[in-house]
N, C-alpha and C. Protein backbone atom coordinates (compact mmCIF):
# COMPACT_ATOMS: atom_id res chain seq x y z
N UNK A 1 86.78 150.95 122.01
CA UNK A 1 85.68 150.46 122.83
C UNK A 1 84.46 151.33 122.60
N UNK A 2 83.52 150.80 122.52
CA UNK A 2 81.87 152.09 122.12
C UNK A 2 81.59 151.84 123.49
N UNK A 3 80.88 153.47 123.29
CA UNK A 3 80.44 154.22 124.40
C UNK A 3 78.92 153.27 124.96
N UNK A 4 78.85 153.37 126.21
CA UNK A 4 77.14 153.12 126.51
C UNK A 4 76.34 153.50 125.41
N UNK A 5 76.06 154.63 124.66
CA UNK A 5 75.07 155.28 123.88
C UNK A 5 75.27 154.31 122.46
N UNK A 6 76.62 153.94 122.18
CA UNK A 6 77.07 153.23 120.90
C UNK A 6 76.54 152.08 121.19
N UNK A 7 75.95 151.09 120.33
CA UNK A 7 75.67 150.06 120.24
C UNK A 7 76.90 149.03 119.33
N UNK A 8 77.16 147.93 120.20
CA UNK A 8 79.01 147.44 119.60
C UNK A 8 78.09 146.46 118.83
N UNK A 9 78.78 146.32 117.74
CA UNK A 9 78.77 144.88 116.67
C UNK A 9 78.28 143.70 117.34
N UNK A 10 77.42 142.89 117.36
CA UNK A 10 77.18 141.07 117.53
C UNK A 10 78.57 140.59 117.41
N UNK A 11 78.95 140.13 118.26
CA UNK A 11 80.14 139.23 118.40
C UNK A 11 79.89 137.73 117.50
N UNK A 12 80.81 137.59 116.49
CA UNK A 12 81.20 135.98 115.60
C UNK A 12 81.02 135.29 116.78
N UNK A 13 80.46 133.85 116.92
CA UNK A 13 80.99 133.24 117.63
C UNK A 13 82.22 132.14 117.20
N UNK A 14 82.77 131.71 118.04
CA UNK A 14 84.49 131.24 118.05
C UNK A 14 83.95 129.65 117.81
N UNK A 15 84.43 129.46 116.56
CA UNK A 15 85.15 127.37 116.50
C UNK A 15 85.78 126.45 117.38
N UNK A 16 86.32 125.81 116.95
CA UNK A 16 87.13 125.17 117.36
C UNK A 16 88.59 125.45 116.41
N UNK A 17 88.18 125.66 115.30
CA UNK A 17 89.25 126.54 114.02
C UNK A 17 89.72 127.21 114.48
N UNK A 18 88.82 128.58 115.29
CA UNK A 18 89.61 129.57 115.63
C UNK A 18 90.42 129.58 116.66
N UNK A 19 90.55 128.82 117.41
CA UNK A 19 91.74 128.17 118.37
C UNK A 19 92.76 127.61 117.71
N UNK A 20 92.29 126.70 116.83
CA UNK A 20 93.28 125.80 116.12
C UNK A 20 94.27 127.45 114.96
N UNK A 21 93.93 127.87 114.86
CA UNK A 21 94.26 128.71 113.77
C UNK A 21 95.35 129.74 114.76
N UNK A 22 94.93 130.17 115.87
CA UNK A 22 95.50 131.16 116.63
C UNK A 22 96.64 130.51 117.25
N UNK A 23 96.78 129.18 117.34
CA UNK A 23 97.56 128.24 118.47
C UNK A 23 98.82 128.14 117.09
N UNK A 24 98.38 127.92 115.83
CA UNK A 24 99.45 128.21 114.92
C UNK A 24 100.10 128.90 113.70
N UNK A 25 99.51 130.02 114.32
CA UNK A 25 100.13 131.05 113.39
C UNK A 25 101.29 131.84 114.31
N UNK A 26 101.55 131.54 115.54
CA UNK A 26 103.01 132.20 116.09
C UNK A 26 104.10 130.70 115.82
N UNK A 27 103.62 129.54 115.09
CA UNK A 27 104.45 128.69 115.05
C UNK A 27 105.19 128.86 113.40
N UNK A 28 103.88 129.45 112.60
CA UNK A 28 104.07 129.76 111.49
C UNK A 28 103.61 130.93 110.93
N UNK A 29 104.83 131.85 110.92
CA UNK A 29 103.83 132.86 110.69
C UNK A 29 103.50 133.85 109.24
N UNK A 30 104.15 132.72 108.47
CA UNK A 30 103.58 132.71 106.55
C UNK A 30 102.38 132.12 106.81
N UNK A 31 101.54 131.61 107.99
CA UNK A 31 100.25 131.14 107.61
C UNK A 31 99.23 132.19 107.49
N UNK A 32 98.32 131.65 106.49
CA UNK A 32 97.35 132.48 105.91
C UNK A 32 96.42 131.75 106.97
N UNK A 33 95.44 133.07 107.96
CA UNK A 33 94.53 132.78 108.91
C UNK A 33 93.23 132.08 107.89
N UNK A 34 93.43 132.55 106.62
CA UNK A 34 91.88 132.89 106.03
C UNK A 34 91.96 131.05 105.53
N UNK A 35 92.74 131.13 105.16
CA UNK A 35 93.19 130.11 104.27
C UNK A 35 93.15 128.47 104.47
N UNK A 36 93.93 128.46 106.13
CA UNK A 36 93.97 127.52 106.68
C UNK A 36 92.42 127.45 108.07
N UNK A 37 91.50 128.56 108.10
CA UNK A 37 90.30 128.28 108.18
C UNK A 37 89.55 127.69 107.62
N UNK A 38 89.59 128.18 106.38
CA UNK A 38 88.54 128.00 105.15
C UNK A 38 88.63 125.89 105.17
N UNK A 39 90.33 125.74 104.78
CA UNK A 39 90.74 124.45 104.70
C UNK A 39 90.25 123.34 105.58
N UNK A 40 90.13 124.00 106.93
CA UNK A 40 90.05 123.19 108.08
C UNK A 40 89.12 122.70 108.28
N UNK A 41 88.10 124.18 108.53
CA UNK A 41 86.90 123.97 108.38
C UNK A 41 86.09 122.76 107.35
N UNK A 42 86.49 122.92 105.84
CA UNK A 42 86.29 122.02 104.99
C UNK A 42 86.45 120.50 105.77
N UNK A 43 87.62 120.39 106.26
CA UNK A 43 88.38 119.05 106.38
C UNK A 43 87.06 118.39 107.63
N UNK A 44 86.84 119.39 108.99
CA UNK A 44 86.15 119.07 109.76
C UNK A 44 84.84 118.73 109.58
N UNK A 45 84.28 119.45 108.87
CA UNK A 45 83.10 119.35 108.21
C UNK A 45 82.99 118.31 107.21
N UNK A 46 83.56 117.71 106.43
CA UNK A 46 83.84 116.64 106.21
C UNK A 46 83.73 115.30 106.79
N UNK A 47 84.72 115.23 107.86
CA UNK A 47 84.66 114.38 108.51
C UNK A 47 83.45 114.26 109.50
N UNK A 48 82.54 115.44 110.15
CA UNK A 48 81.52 115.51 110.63
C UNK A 48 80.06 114.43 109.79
N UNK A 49 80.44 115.28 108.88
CA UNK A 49 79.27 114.56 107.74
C UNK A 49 79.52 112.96 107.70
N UNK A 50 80.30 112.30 107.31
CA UNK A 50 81.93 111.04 107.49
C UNK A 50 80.47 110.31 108.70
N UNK A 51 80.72 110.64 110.08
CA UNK A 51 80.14 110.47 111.67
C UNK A 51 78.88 110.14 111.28
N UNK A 52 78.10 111.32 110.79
CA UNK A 52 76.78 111.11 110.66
C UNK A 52 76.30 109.73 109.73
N UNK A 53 77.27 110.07 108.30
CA UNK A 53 76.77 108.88 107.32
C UNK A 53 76.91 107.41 107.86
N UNK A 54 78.30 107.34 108.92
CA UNK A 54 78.72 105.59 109.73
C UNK A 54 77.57 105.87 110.66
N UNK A 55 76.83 106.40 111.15
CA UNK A 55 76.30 106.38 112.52
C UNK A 55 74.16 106.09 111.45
N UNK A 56 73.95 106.47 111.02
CA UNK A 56 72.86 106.27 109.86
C UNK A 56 72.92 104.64 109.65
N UNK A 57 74.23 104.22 108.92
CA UNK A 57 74.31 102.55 108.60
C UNK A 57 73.83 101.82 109.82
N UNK A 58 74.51 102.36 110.85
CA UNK A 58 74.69 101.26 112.39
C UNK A 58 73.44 101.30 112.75
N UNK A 59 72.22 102.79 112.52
CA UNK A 59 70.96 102.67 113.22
C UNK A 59 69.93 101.84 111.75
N UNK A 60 70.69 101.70 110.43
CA UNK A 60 69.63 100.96 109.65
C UNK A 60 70.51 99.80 109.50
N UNK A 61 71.30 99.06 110.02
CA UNK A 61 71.77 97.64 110.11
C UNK A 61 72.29 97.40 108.64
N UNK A 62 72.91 98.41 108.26
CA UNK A 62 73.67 98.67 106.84
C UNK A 62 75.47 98.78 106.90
N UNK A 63 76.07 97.77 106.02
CA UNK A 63 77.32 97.89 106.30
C UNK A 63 77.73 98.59 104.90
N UNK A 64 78.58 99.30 104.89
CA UNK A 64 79.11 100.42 104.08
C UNK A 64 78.66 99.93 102.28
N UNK A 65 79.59 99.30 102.45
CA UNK A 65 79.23 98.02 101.06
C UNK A 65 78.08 97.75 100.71
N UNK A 66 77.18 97.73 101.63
CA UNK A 66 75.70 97.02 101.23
C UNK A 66 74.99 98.45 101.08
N UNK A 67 75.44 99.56 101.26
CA UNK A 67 74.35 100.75 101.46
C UNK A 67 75.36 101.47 99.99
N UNK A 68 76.45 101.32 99.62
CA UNK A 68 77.23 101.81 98.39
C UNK A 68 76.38 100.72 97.30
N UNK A 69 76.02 99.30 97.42
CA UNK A 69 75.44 98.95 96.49
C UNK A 69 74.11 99.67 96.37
N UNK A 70 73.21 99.28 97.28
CA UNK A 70 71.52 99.88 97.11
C UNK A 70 71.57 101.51 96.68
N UNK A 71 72.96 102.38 96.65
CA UNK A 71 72.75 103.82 96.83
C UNK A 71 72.71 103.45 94.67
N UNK A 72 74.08 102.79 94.43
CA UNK A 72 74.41 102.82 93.12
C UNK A 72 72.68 102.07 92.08
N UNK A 73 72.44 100.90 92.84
CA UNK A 73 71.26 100.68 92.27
C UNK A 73 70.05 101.82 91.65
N UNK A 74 69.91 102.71 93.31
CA UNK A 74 68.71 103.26 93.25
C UNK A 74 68.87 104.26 92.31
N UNK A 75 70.32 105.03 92.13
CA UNK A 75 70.42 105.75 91.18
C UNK A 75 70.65 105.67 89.70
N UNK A 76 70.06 103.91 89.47
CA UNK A 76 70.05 103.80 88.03
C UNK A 76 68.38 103.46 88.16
N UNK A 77 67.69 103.76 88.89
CA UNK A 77 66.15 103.91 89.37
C UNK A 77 65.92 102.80 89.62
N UNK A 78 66.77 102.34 90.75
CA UNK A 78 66.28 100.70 91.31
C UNK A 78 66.48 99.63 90.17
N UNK A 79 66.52 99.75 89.19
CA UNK A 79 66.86 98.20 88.32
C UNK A 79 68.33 98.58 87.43
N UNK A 80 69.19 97.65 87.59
CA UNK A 80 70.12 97.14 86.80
C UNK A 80 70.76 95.90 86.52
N UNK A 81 71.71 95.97 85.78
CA UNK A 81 72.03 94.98 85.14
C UNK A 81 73.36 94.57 86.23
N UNK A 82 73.92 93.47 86.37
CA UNK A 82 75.26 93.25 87.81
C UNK A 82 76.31 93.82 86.85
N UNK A 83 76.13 93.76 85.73
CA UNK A 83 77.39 94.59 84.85
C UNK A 83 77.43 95.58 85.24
N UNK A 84 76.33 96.57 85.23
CA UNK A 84 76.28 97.96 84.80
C UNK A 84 76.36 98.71 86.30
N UNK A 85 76.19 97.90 87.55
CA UNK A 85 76.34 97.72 89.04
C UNK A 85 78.06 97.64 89.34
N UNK A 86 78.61 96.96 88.60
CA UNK A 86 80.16 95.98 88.79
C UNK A 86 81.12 97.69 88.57
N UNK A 87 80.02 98.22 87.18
CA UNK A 87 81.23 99.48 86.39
C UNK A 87 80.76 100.85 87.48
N UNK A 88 79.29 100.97 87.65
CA UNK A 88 79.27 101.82 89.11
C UNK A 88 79.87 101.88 90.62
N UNK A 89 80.36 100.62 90.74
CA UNK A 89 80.95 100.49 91.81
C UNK A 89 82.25 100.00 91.97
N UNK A 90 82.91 99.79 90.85
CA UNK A 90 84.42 99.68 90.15
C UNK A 90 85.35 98.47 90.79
N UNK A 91 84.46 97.83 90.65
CA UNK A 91 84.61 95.94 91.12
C UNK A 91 84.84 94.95 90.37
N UNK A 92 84.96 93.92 90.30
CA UNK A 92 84.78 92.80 89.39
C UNK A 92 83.44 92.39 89.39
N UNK A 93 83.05 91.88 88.48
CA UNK A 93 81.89 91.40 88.23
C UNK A 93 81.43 90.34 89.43
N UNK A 94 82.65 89.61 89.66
CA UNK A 94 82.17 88.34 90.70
C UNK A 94 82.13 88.96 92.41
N UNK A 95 83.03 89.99 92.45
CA UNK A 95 82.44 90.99 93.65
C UNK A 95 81.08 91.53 93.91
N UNK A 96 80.26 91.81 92.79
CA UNK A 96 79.12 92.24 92.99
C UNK A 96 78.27 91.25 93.00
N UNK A 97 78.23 89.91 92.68
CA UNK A 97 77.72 89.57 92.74
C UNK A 97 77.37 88.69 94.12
N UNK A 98 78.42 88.50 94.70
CA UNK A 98 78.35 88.19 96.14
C UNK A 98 77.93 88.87 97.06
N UNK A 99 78.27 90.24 96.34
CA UNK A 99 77.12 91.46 97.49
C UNK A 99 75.85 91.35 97.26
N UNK A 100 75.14 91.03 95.96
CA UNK A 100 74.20 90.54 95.61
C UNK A 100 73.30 89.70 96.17
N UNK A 101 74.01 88.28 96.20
CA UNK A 101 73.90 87.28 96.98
C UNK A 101 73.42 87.33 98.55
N UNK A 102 74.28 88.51 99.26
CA UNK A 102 73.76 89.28 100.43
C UNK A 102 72.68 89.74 100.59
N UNK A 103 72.54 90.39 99.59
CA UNK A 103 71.43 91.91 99.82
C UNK A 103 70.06 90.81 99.70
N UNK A 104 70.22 90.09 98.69
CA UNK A 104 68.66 89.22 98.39
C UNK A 104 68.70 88.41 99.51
N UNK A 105 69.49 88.02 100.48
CA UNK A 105 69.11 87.28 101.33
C UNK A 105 68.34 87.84 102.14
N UNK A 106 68.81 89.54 102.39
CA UNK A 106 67.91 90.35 103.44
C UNK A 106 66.92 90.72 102.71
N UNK A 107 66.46 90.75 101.64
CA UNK A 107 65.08 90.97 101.03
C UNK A 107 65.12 92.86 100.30
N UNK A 108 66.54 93.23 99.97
CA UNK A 108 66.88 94.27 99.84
C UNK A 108 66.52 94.30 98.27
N UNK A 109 67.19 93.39 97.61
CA UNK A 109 67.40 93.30 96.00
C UNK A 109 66.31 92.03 95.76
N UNK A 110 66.04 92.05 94.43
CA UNK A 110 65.64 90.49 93.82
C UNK A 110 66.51 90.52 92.42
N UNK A 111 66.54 89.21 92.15
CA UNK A 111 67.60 88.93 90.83
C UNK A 111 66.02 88.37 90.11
N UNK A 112 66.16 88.96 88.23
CA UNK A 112 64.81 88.38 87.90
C UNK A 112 65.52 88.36 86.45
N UNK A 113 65.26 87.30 84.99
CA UNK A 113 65.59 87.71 83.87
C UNK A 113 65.27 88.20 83.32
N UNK A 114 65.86 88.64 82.28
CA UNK A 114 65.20 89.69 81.37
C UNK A 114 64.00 89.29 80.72
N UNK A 115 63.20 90.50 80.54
CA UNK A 115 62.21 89.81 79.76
C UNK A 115 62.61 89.81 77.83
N UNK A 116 63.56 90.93 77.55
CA UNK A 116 63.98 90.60 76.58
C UNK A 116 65.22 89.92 76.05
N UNK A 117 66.11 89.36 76.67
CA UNK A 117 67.03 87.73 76.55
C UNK A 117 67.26 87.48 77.85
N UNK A 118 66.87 86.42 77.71
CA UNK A 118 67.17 85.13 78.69
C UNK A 118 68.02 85.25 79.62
N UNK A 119 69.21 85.49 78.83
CA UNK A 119 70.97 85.08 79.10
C UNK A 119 70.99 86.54 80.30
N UNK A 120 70.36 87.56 80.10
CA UNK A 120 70.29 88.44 81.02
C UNK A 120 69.74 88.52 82.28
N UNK A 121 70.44 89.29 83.32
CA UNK A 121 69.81 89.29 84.86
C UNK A 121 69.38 90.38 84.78
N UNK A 122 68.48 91.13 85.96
CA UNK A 122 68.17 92.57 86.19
C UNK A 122 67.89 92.37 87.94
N UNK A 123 68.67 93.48 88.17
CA UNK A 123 68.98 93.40 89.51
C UNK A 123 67.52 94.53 90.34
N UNK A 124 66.91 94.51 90.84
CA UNK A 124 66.02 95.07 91.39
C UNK A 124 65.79 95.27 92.61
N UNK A 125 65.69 96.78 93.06
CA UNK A 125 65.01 96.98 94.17
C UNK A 125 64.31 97.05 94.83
N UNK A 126 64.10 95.98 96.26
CA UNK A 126 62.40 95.51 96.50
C UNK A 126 62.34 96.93 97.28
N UNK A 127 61.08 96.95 97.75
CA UNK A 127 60.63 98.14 98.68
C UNK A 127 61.35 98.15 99.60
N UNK A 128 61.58 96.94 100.47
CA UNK A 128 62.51 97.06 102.12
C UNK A 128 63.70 97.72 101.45
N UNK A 129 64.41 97.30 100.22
CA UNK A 129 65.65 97.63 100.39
C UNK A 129 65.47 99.45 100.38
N UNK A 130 64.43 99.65 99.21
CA UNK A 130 64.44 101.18 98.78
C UNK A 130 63.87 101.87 100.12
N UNK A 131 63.21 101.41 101.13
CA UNK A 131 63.08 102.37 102.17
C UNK A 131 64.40 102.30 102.92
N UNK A 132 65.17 101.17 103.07
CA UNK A 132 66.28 101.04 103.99
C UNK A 132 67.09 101.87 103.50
N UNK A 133 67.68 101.54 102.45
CA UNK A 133 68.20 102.53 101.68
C UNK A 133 67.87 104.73 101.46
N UNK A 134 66.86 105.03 101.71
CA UNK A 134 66.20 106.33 102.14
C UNK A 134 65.88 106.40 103.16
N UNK A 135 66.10 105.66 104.18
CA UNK A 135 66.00 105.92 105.62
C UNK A 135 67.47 106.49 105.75
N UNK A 136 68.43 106.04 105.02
CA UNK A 136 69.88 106.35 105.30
C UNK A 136 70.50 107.01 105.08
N UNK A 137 69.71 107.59 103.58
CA UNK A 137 69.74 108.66 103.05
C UNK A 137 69.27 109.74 103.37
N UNK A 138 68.48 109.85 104.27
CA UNK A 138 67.69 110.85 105.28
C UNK A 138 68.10 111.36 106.32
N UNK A 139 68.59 110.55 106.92
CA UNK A 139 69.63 110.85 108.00
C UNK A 139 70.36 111.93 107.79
N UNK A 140 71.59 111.40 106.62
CA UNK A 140 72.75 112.36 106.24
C UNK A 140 71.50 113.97 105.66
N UNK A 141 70.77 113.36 105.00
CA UNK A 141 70.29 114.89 104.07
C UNK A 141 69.60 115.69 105.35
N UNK A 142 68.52 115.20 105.81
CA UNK A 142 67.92 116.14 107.45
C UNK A 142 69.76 117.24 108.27
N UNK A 143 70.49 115.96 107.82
CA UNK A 143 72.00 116.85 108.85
C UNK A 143 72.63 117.77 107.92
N UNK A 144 72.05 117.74 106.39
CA UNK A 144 73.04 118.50 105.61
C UNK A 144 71.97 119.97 105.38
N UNK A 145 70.94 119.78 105.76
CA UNK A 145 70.10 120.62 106.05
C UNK A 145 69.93 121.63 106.88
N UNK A 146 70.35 121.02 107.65
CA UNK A 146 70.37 121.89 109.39
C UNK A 146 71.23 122.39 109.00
N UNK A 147 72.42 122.17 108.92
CA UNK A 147 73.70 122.89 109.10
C UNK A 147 74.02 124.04 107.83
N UNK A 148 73.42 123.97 106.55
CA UNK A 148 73.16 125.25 105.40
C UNK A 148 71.92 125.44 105.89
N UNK A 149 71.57 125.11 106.74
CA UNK A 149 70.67 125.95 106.69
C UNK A 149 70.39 127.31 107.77
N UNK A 150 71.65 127.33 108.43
CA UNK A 150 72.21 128.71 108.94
C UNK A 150 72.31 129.86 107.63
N UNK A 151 72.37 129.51 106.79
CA UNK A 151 72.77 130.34 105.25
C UNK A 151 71.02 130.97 104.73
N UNK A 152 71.13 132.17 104.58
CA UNK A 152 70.18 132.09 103.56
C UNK A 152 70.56 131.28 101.85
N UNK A 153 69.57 131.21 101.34
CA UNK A 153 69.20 130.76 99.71
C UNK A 153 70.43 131.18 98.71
N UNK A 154 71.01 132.93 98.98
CA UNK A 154 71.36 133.44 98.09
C UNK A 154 73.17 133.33 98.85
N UNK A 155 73.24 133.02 99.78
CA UNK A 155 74.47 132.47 100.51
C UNK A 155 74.53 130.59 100.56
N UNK A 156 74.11 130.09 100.23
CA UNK A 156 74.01 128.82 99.90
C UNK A 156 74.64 128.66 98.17
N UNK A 157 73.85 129.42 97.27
CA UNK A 157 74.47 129.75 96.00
C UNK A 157 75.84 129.81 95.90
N UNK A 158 76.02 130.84 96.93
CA UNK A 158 77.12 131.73 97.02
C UNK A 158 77.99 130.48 97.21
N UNK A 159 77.62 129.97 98.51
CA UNK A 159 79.16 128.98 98.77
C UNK A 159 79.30 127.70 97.59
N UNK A 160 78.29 127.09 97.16
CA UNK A 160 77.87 126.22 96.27
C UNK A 160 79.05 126.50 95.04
N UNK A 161 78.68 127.80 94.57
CA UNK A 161 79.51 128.46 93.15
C UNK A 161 81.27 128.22 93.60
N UNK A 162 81.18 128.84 94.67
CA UNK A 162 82.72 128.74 95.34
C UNK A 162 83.51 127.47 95.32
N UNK A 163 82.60 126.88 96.16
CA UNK A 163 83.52 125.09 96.32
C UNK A 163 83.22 124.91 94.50
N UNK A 164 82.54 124.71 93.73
CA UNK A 164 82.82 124.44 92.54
C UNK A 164 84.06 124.80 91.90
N UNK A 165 84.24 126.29 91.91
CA UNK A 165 85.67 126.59 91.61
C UNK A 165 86.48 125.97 92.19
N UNK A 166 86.56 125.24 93.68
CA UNK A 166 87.81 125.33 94.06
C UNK A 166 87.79 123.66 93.56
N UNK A 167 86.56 122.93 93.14
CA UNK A 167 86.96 121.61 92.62
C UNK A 167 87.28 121.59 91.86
N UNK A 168 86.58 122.42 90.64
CA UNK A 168 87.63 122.23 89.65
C UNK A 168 88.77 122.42 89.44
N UNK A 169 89.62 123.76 90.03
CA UNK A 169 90.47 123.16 89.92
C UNK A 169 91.53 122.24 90.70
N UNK A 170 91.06 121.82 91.23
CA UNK A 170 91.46 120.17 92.16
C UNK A 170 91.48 119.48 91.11
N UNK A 171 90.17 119.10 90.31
CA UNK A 171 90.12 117.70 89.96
C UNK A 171 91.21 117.95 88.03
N UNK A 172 91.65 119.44 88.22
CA UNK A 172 92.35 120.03 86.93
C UNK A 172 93.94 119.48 86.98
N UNK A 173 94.42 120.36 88.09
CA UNK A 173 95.48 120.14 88.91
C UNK A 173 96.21 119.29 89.89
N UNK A 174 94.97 118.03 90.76
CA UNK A 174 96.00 117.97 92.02
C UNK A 174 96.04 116.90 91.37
N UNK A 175 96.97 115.69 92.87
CA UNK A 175 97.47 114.47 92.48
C UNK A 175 96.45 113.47 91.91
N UNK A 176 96.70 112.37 91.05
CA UNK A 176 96.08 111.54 90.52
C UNK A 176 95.40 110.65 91.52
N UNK A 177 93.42 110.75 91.68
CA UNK A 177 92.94 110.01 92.83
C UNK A 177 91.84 110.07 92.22
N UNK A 178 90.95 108.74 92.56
CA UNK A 178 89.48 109.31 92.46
C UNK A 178 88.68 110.29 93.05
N UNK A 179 87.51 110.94 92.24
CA UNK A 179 87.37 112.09 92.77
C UNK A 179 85.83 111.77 92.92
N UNK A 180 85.39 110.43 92.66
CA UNK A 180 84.16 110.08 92.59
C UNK A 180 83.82 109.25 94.23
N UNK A 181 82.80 110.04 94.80
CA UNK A 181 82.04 109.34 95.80
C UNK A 181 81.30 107.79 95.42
């Protein structure tokens, strides 16, 4: 215990982990405290982020599907081809195109031909869709912000470098799954 004159350490403040962690390590007690923090934490935080991204759709009138198409679009810079849409979003061709069919009804996408063959479509993003679409995207990024942003710059690195290692070797080693968002 430090004296009056001693000044004691800033107290961590406590999770919800650190309950969860203390409640079972007299059940198990090969558990690694560090280990099954680190894990948990991940898992919660996860699913936190999970909350925010469903709760973003519901306030921009976006259903999962329709905000996975406009995300895959915008990142081929708003125009593609329903092929090149079908292999980004790992569908059949006639699946995307019914989401298609959707999105242009709300004024999200336009379907236009190519100007160099005919036989070709190009799928395009009107403005409503590309703000709807970055309104939603804003949401999640403003929340992924706040929360590193307890970290300084050179502790942001830090954890950044870390989870890299630990994906790779995940995506080296574990069971056979997609590993693509």
């Amino acid at each position: 215990m430090a004296s009056p004159e001693e000044p004691s350490e800033p107290r961590t403040p406590r999770d919800w982990t650190d309950d969860h962690v203390d409640r079972w390590q007299p059940v198990l007690p090969g558990l690694d405290p560090v280990v099954e923090g680190a894990v948990t934490r991940m898992k919660k935080l996860s699913v936190h982020l999970r909350r925010v991204r469903e709760q973003s759709l519901v306030d921009f009138d976006l259903e999962r599907h329709e905000f996975d198409t406009l995300h895959k679009l915008a990142g081929r810079g708003g125009s593609a081809a329903p092929s090149e849409l079908a292999q980004d979003l790992d569908l059949a061709p006639a699946s995307v195109s019914g989401r298609l069919d959707a999105l242009e009804k709300r004024g999200f996408v336009r379907r236009t031909q190519s100007t160099t063959d005919r036989r070709r479509v190009i799928v395009e993003l009107t403005d409503s869709g590309h703000e709807t679409w970055l309104g939603a995207m804003d949401v999640l990024g403003h929340e992924e912000e706040r929360l590193l942003g307890v970290l300084a710059p050179e502790e942001r690195d830090l954890l950044n470098g870390m989870l890299r290692r630990i994906m790779v070797e995940a995506e080296a080693g574990g069971p056979a799954q997609s590993w693509h968002a």
